[in-house]
C-alpha atoms as a PDB file:
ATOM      1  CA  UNK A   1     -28.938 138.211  82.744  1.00  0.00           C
ATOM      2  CA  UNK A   2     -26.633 138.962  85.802  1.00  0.00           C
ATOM      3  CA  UNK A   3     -23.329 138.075  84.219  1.00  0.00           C
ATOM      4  CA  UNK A   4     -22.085 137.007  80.821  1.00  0.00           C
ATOM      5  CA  UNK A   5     -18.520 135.612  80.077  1.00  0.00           C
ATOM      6  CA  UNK A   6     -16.812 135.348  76.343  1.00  0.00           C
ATOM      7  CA  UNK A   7     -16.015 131.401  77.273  1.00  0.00           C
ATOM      8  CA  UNK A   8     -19.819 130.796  76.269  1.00  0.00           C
ATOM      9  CA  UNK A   9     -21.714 130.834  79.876  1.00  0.00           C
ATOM     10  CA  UNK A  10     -23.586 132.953  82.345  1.00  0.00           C
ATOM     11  CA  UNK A  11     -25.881 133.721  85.169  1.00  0.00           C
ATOM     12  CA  UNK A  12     -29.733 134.202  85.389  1.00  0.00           C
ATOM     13  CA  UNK A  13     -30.741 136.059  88.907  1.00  0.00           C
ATOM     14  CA  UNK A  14     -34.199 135.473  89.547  1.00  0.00           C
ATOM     15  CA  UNK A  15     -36.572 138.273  91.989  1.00  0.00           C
ATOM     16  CA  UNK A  16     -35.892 136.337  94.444  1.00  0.00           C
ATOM     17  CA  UNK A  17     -32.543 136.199  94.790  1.00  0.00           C
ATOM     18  CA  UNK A  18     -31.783 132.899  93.246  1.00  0.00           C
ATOM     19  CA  UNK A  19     -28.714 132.479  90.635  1.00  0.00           C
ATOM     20  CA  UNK A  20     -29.031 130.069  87.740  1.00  0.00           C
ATOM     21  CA  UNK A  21     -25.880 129.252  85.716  1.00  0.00           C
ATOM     22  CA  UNK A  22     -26.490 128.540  81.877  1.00  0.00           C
ATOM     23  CA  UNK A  23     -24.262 127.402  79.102  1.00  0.00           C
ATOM     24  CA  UNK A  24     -24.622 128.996  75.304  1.00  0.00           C
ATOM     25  CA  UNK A  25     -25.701 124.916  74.838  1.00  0.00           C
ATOM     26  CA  UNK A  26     -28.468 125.613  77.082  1.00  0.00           C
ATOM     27  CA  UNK A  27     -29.880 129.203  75.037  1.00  0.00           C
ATOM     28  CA  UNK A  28     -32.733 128.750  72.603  1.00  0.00           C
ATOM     29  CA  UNK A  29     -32.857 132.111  71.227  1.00  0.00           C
ATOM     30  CA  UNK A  30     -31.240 134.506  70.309  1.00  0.00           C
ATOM     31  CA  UNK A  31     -27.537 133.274  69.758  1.00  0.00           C
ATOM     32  CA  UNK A  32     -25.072 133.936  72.880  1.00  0.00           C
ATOM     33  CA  UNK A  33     -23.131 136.553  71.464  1.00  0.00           C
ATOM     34  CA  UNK A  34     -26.548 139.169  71.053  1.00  0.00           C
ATOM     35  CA  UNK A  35     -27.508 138.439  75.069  1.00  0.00           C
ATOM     36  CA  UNK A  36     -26.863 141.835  77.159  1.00  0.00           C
ATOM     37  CA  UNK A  37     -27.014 141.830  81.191  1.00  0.00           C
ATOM     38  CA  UNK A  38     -30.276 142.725  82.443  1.00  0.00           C
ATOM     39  CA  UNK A  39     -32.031 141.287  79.412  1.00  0.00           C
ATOM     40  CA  UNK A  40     -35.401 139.533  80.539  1.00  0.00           C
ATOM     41  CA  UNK A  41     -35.072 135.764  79.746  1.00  0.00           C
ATOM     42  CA  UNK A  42     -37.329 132.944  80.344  1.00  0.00           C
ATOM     43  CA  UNK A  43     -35.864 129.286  81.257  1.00  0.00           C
ATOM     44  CA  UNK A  44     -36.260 126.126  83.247  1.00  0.00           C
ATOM     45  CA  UNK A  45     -34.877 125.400  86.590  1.00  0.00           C
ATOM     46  CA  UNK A  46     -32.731 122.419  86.749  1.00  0.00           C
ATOM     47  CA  UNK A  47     -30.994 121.506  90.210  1.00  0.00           C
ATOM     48  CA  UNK A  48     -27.490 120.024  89.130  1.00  0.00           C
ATOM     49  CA  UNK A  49     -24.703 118.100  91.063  1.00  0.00           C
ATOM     50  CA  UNK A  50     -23.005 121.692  91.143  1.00  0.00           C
ATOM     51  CA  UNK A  51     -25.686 123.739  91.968  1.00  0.00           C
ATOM     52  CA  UNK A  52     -29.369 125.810  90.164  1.00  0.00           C
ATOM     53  CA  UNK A  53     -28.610 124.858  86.284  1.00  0.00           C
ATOM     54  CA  UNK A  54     -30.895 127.404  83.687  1.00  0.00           C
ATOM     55  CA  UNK A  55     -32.203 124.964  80.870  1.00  0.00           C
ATOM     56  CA  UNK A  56     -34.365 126.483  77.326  1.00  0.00           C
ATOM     57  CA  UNK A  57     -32.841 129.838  78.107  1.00  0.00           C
ATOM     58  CA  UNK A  58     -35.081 131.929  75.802  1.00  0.00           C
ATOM     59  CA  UNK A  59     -35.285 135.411  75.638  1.00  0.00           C
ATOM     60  CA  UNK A  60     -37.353 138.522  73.703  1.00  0.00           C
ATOM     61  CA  UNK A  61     -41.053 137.926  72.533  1.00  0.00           C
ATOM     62  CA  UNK A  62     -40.941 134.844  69.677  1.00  0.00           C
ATOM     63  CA  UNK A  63     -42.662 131.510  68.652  1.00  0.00           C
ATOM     64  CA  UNK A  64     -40.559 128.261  69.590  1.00  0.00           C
ATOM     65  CA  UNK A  65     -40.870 125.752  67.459  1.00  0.00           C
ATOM     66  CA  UNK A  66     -42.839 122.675  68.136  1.00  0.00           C
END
């Protein structure tokens, strides 16, 4: 995590340089309001209308359900 803001969304930078926005609608685990910058998350790249979209934001070692 790059940046977080209280209205419920944030940005993912990738090593390369890339930014991903995400929505809280778009985290799997753990719950918005326990996500810190620089916590290591895992996600899918979506290209949206608006620009690089972060989809099954997931973060921390855990088993998703299947």
């Amino acid at each position: 995590m790059t940046k977080l803001f209280e209205d419920g969304y944030g940005f993912i930078e990738t090593p390369d340089g890339r930014e991903f926005y995400f929505h809280r609608e778009n985290l799997i685990y753990p719950e918005f309001d326990r996500l810190d910058i620089g916590t290591e998350v895992q996600f899918l790249e979506d290209a949206a209308g608006e620009g690089l979209q972060a989809k099954r934001v997931s973060a921390g070692k855990h088993h998703l359900p299947e």
